[in-house]
PDB file of N, CA and C in Angstrom:
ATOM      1  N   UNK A   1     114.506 178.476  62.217  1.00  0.00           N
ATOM      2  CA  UNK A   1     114.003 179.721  62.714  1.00  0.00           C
ATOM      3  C   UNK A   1     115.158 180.536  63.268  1.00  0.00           C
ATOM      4  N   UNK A   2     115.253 181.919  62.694  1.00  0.00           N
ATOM      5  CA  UNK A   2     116.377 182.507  63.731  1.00  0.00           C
ATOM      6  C   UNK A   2     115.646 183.150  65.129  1.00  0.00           C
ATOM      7  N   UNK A   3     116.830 183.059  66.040  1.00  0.00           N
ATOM      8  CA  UNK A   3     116.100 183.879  67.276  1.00  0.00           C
ATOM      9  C   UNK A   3     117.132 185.148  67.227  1.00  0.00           C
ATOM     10  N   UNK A   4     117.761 185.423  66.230  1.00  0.00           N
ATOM     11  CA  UNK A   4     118.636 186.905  66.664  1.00  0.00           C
ATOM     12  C   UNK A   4     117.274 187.487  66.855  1.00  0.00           C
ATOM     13  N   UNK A   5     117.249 188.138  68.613  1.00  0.00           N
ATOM     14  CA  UNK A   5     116.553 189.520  68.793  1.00  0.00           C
ATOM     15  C   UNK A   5     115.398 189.371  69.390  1.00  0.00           C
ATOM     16  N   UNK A   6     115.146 188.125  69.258  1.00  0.00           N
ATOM     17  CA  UNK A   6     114.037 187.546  70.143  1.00  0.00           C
ATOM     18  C   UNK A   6     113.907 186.405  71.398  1.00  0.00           C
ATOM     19  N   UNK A   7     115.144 185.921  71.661  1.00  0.00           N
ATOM     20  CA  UNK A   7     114.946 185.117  72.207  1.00  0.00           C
ATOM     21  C   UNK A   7     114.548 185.064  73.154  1.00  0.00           C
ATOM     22  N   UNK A   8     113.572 185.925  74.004  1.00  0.00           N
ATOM     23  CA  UNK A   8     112.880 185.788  74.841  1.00  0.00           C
ATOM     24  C   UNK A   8     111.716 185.289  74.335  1.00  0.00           C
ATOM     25  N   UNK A   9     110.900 185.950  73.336  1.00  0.00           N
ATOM     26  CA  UNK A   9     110.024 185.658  72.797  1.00  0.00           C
ATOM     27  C   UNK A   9     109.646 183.856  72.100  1.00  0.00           C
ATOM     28  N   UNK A  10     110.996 183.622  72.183  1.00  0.00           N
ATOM     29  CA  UNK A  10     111.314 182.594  71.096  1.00  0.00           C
ATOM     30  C   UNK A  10     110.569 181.755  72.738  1.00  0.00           C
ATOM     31  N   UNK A  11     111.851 181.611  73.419  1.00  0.00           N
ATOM     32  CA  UNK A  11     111.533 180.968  74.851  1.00  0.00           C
ATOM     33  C   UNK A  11     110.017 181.069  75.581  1.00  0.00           C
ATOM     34  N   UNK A  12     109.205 181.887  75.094  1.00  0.00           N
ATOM     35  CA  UNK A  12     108.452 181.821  76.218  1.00  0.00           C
ATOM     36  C   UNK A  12     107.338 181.361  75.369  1.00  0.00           C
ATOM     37  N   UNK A  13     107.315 181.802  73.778  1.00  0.00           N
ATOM     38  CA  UNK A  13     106.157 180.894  72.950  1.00  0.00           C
ATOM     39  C   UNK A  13     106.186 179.465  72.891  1.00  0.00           C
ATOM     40  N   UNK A  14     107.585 178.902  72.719  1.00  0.00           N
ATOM     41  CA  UNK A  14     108.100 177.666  73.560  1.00  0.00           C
ATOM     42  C   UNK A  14     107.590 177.321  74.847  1.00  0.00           C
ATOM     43  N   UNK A  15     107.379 177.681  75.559  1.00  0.00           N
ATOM     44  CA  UNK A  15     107.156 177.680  77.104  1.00  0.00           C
ATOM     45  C   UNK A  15     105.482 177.360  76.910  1.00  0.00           C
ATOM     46  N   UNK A  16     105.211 178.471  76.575  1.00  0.00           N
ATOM     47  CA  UNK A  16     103.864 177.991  76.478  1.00  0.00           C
ATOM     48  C   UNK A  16     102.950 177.329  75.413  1.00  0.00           C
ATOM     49  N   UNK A  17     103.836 177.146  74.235  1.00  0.00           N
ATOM     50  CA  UNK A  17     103.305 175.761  73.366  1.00  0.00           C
ATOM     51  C   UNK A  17     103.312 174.347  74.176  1.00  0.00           C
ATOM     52  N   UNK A  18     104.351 174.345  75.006  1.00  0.00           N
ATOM     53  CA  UNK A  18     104.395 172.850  75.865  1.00  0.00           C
ATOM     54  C   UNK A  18     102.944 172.689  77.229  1.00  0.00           C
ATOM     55  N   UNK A  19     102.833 173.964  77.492  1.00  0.00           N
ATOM     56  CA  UNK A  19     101.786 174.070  78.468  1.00  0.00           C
ATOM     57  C   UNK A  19     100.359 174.090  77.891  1.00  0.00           C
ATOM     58  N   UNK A  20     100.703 174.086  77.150  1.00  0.00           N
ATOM     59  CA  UNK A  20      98.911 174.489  76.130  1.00  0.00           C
ATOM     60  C   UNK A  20      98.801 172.903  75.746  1.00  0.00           C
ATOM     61  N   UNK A  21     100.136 172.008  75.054  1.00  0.00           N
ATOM     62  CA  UNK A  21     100.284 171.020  74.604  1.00  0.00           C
ATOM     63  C   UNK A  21      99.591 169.920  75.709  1.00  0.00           C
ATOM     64  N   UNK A  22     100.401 169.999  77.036  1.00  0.00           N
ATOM     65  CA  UNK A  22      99.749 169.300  78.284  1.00  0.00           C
ATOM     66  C   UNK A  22      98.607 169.824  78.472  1.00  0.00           C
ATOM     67  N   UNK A  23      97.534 170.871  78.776  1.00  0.00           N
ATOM     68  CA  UNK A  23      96.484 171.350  78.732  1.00  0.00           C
ATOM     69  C   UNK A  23      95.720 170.281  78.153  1.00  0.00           C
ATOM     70  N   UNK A  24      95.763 170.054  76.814  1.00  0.00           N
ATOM     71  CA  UNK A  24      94.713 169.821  76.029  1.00  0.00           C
ATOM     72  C   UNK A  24      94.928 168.387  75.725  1.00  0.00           C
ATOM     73  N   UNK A  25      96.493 167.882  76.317  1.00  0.00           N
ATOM     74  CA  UNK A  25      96.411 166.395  76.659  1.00  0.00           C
ATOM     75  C   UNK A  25      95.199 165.777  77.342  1.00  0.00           C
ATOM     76  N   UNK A  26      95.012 166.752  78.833  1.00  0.00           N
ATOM     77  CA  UNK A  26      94.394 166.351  79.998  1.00  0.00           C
ATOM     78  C   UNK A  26      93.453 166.784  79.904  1.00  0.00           C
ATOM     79  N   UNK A  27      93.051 168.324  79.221  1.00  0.00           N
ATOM     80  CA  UNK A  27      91.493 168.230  79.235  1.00  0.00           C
ATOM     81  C   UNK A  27      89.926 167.413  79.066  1.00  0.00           C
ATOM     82  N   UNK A  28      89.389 167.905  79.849  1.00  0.00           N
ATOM     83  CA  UNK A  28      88.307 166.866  79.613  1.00  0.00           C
ATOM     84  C   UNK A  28      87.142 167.013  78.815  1.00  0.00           C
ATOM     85  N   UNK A  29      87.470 166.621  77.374  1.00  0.00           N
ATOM     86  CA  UNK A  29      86.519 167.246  75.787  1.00  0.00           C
ATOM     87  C   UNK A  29      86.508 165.780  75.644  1.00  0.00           C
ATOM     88  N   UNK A  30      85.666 165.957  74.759  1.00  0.00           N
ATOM     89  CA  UNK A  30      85.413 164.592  73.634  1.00  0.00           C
ATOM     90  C   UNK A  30      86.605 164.689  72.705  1.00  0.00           C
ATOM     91  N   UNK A  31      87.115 163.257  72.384  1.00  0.00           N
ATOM     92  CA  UNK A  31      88.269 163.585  71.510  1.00  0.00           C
ATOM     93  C   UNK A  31      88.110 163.872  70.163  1.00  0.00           C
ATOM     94  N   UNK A  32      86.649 164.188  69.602  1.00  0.00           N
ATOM     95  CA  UNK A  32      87.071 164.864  68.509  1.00  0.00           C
ATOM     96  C   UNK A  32      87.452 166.431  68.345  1.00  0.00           C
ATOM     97  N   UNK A  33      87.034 166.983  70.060  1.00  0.00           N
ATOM     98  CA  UNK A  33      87.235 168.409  70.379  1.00  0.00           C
ATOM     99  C   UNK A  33      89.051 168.667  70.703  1.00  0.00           C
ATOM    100  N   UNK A  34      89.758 167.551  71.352  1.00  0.00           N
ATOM    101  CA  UNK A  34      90.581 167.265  71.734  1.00  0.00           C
ATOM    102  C   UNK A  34      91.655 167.795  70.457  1.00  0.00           C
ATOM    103  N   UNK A  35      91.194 166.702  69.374  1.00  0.00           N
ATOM    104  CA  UNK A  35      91.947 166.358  68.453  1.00  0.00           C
ATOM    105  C   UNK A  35      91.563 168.270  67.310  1.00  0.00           C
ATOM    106  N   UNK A  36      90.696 168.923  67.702  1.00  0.00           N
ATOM    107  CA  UNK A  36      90.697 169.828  66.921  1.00  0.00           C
ATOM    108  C   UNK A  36      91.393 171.029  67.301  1.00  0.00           C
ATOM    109  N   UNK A  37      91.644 171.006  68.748  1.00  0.00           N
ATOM    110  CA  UNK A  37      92.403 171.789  69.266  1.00  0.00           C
ATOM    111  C   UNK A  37      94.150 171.479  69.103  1.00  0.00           C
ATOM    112  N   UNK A  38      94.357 170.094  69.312  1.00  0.00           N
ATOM    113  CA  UNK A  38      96.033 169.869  68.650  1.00  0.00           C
ATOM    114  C   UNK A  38      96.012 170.550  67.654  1.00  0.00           C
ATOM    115  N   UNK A  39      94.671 170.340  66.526  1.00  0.00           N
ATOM    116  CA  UNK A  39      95.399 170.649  64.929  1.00  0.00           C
ATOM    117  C   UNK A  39      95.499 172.166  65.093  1.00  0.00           C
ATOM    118  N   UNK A  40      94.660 172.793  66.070  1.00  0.00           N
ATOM    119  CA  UNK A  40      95.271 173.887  66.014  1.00  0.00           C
ATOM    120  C   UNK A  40      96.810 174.834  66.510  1.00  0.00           C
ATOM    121  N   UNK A  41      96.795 174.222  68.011  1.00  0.00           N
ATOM    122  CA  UNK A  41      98.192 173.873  68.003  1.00  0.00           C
ATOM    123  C   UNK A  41      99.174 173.896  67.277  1.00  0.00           C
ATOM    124  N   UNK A  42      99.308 172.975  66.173  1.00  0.00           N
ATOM    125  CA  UNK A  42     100.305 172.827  65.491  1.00  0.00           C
ATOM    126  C   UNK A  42     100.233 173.627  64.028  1.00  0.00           C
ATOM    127  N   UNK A  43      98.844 174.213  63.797  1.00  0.00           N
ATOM    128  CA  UNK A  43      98.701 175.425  63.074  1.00  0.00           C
ATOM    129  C   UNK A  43      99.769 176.357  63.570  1.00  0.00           C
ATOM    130  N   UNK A  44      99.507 176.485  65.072  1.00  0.00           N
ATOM    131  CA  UNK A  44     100.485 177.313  65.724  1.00  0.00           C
ATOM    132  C   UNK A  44     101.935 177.798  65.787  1.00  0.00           C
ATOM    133  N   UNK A  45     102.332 175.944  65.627  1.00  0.00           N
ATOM    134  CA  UNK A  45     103.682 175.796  65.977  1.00  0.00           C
ATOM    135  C   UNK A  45     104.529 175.817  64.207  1.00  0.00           C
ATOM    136  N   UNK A  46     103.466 175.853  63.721  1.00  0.00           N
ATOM    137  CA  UNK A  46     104.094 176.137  62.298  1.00  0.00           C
ATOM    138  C   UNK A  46     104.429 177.513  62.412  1.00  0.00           C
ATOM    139  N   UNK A  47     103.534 177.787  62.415  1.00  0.00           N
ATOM    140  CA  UNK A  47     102.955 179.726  61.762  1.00  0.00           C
ATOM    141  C   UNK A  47     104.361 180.471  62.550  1.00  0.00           C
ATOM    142  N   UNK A  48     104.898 179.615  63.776  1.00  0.00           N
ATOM    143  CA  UNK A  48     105.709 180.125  64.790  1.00  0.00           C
ATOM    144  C   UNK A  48     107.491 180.181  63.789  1.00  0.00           C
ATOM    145  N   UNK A  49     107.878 179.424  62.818  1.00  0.00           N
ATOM    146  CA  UNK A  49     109.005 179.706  62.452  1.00  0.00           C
ATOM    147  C   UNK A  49     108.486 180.639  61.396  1.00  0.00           C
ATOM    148  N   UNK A  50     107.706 181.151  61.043  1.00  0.00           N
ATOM    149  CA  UNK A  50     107.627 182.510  59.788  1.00  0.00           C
ATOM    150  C   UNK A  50     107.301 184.274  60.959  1.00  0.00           C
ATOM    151  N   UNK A  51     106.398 183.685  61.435  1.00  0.00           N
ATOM    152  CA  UNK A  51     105.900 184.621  62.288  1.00  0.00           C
ATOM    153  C   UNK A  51     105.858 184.276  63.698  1.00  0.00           C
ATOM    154  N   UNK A  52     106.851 184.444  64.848  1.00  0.00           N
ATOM    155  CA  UNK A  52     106.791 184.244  65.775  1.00  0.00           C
ATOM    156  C   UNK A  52     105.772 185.244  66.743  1.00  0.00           C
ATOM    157  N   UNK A  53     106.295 186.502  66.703  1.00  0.00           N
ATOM    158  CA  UNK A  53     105.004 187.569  67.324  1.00  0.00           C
ATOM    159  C   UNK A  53     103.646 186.601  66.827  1.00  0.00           C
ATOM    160  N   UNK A  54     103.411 186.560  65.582  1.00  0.00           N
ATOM    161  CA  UNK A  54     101.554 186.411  65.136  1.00  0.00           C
ATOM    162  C   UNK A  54     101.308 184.852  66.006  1.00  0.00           C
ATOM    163  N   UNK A  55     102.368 184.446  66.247  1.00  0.00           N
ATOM    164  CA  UNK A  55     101.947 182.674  66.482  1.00  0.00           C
ATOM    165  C   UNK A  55     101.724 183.166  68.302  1.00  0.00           C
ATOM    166  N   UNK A  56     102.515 183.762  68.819  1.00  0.00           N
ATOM    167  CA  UNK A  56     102.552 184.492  70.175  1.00  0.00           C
ATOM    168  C   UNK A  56     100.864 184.971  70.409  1.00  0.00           C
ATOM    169  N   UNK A  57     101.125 185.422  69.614  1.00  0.00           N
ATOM    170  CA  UNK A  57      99.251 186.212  69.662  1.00  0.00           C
ATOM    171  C   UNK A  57      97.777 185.096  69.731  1.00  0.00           C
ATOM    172  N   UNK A  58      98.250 184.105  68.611  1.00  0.00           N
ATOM    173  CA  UNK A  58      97.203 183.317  68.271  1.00  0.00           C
ATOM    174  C   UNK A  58      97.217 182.424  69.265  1.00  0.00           C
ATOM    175  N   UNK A  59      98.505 182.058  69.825  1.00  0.00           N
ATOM    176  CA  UNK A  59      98.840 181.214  71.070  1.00  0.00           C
ATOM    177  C   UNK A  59      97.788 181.352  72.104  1.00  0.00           C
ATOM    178  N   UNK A  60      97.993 182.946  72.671  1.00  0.00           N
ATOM    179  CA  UNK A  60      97.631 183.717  73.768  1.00  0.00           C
ATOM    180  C   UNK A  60      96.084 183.496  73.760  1.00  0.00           C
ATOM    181  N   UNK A  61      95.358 183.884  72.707  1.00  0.00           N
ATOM    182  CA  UNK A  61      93.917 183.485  72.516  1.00  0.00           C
ATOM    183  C   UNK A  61      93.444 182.505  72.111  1.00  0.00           C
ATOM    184  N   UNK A  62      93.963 181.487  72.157  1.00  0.00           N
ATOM    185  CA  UNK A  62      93.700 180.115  71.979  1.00  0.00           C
ATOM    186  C   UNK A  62      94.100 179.458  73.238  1.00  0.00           C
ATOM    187  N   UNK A  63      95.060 179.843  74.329  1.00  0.00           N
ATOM    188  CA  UNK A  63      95.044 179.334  75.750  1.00  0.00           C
ATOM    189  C   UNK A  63      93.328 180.448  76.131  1.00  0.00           C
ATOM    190  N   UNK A  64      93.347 181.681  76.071  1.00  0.00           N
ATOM    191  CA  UNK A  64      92.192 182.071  76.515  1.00  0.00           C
ATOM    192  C   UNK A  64      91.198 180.941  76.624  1.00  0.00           C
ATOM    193  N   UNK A  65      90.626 181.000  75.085  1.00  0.00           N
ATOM    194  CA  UNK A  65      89.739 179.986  74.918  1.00  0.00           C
ATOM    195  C   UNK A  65      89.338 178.792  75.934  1.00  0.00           C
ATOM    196  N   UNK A  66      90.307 178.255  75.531  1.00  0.00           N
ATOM    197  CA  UNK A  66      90.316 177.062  76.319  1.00  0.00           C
ATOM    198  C   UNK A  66      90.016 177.394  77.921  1.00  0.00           C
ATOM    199  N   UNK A  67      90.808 178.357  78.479  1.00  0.00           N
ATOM    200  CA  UNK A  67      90.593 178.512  79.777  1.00  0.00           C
ATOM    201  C   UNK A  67      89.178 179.316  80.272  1.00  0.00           C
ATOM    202  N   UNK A  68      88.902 179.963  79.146  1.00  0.00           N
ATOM    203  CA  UNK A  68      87.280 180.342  79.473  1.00  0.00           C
ATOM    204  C   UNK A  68      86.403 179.489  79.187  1.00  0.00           C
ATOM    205  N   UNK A  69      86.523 178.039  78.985  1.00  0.00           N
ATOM    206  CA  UNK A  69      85.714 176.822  78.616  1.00  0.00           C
ATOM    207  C   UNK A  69      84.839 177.235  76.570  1.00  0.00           C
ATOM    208  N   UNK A  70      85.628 177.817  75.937  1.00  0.00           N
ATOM    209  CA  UNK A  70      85.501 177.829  74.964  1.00  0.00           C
ATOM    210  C   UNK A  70      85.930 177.544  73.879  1.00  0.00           C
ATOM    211  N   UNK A  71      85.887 175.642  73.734  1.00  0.00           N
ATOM    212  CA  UNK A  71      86.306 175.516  72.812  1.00  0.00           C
ATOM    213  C   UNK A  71      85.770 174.831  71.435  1.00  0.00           C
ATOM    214  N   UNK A  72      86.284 174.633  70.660  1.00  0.00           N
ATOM    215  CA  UNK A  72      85.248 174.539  69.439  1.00  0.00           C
ATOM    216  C   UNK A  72      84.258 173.082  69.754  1.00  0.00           C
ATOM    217  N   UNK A  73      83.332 173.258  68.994  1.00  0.00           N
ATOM    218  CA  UNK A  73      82.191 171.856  69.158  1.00  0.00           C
ATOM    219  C   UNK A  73      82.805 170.912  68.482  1.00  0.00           C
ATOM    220  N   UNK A  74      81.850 169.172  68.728  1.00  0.00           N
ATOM    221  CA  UNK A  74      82.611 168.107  68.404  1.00  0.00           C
ATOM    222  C   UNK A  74      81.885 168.770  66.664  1.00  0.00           C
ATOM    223  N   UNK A  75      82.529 168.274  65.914  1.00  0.00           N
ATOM    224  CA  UNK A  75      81.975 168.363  64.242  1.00  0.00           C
ATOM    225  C   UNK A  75      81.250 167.485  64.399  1.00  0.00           C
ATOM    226  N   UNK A  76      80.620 167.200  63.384  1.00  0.00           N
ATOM    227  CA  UNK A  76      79.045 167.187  62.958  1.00  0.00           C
ATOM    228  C   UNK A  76      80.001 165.446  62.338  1.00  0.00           C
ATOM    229  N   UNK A  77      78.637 164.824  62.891  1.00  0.00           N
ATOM    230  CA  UNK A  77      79.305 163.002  62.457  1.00  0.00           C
ATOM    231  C   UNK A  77      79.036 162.709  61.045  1.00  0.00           C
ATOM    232  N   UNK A  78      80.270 162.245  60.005  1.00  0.00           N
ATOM    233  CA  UNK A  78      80.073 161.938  58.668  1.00  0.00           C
ATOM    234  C   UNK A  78      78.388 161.481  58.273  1.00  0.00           C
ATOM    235  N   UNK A  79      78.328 161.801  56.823  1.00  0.00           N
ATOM    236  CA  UNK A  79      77.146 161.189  56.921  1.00  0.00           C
ATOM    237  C   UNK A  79      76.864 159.707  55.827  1.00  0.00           C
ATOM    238  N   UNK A  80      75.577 159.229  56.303  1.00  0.00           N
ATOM    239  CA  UNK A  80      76.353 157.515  56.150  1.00  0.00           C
ATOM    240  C   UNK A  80      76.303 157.507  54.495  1.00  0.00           C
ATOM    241  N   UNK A  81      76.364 158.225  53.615  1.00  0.00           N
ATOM    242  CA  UNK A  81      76.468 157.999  51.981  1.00  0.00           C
ATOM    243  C   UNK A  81      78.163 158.484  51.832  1.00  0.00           C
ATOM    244  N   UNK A  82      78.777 159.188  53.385  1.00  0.00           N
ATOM    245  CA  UNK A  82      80.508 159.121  52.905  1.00  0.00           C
ATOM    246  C   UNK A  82      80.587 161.122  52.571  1.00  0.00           C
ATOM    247  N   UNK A  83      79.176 161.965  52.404  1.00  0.00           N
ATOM    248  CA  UNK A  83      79.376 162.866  51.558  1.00  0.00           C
ATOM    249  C   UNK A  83      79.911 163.483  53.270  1.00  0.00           C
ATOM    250  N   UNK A  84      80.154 165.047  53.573  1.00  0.00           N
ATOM    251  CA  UNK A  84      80.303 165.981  54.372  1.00  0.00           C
ATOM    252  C   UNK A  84      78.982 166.661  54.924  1.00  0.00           C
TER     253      UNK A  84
END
């Protein structure tokens, strides 16, 4: 990723990927809610070396979320023939 020109930006989406990261360590969800919020996360932390602003953004409303107690439901439990 380059940071010519951003490195504030660079630093503080950093900053708060690690805080969102501990967040949702400690939150208290069921871990399949747990585990759907990492994958988003790291949706995040991808999207962050092409598009740092858009990953900044998606960051920002995805700590919302979480901090307004909104986060996605546990998914729906396999069903027992294996189908979705």
């Amino acid at each position: 990723m380059e940071r010519d020109g951003q490195p504030e930006l660079y630093d503080l989406v950093a900053a708060r990927l690690k805080e969102a990261h501990r967040a949702v360590r400690t939150a208290q969800v069921p871990e399949p809610v747990r585990q759907a919020l990492t994958r988003k996360l790291l949706v995040i932390t991808a999207a962050a070396k092409q598009d740092l602003s858009g990953a900044a953004r998606r960051l920002e409303r995805l700590i919302a979320d979480v901090d307004a107690g909104r986060v996605p439901p546990d998914p729906p439990a396999p069903r027992r023939d294996g189908t979705a």
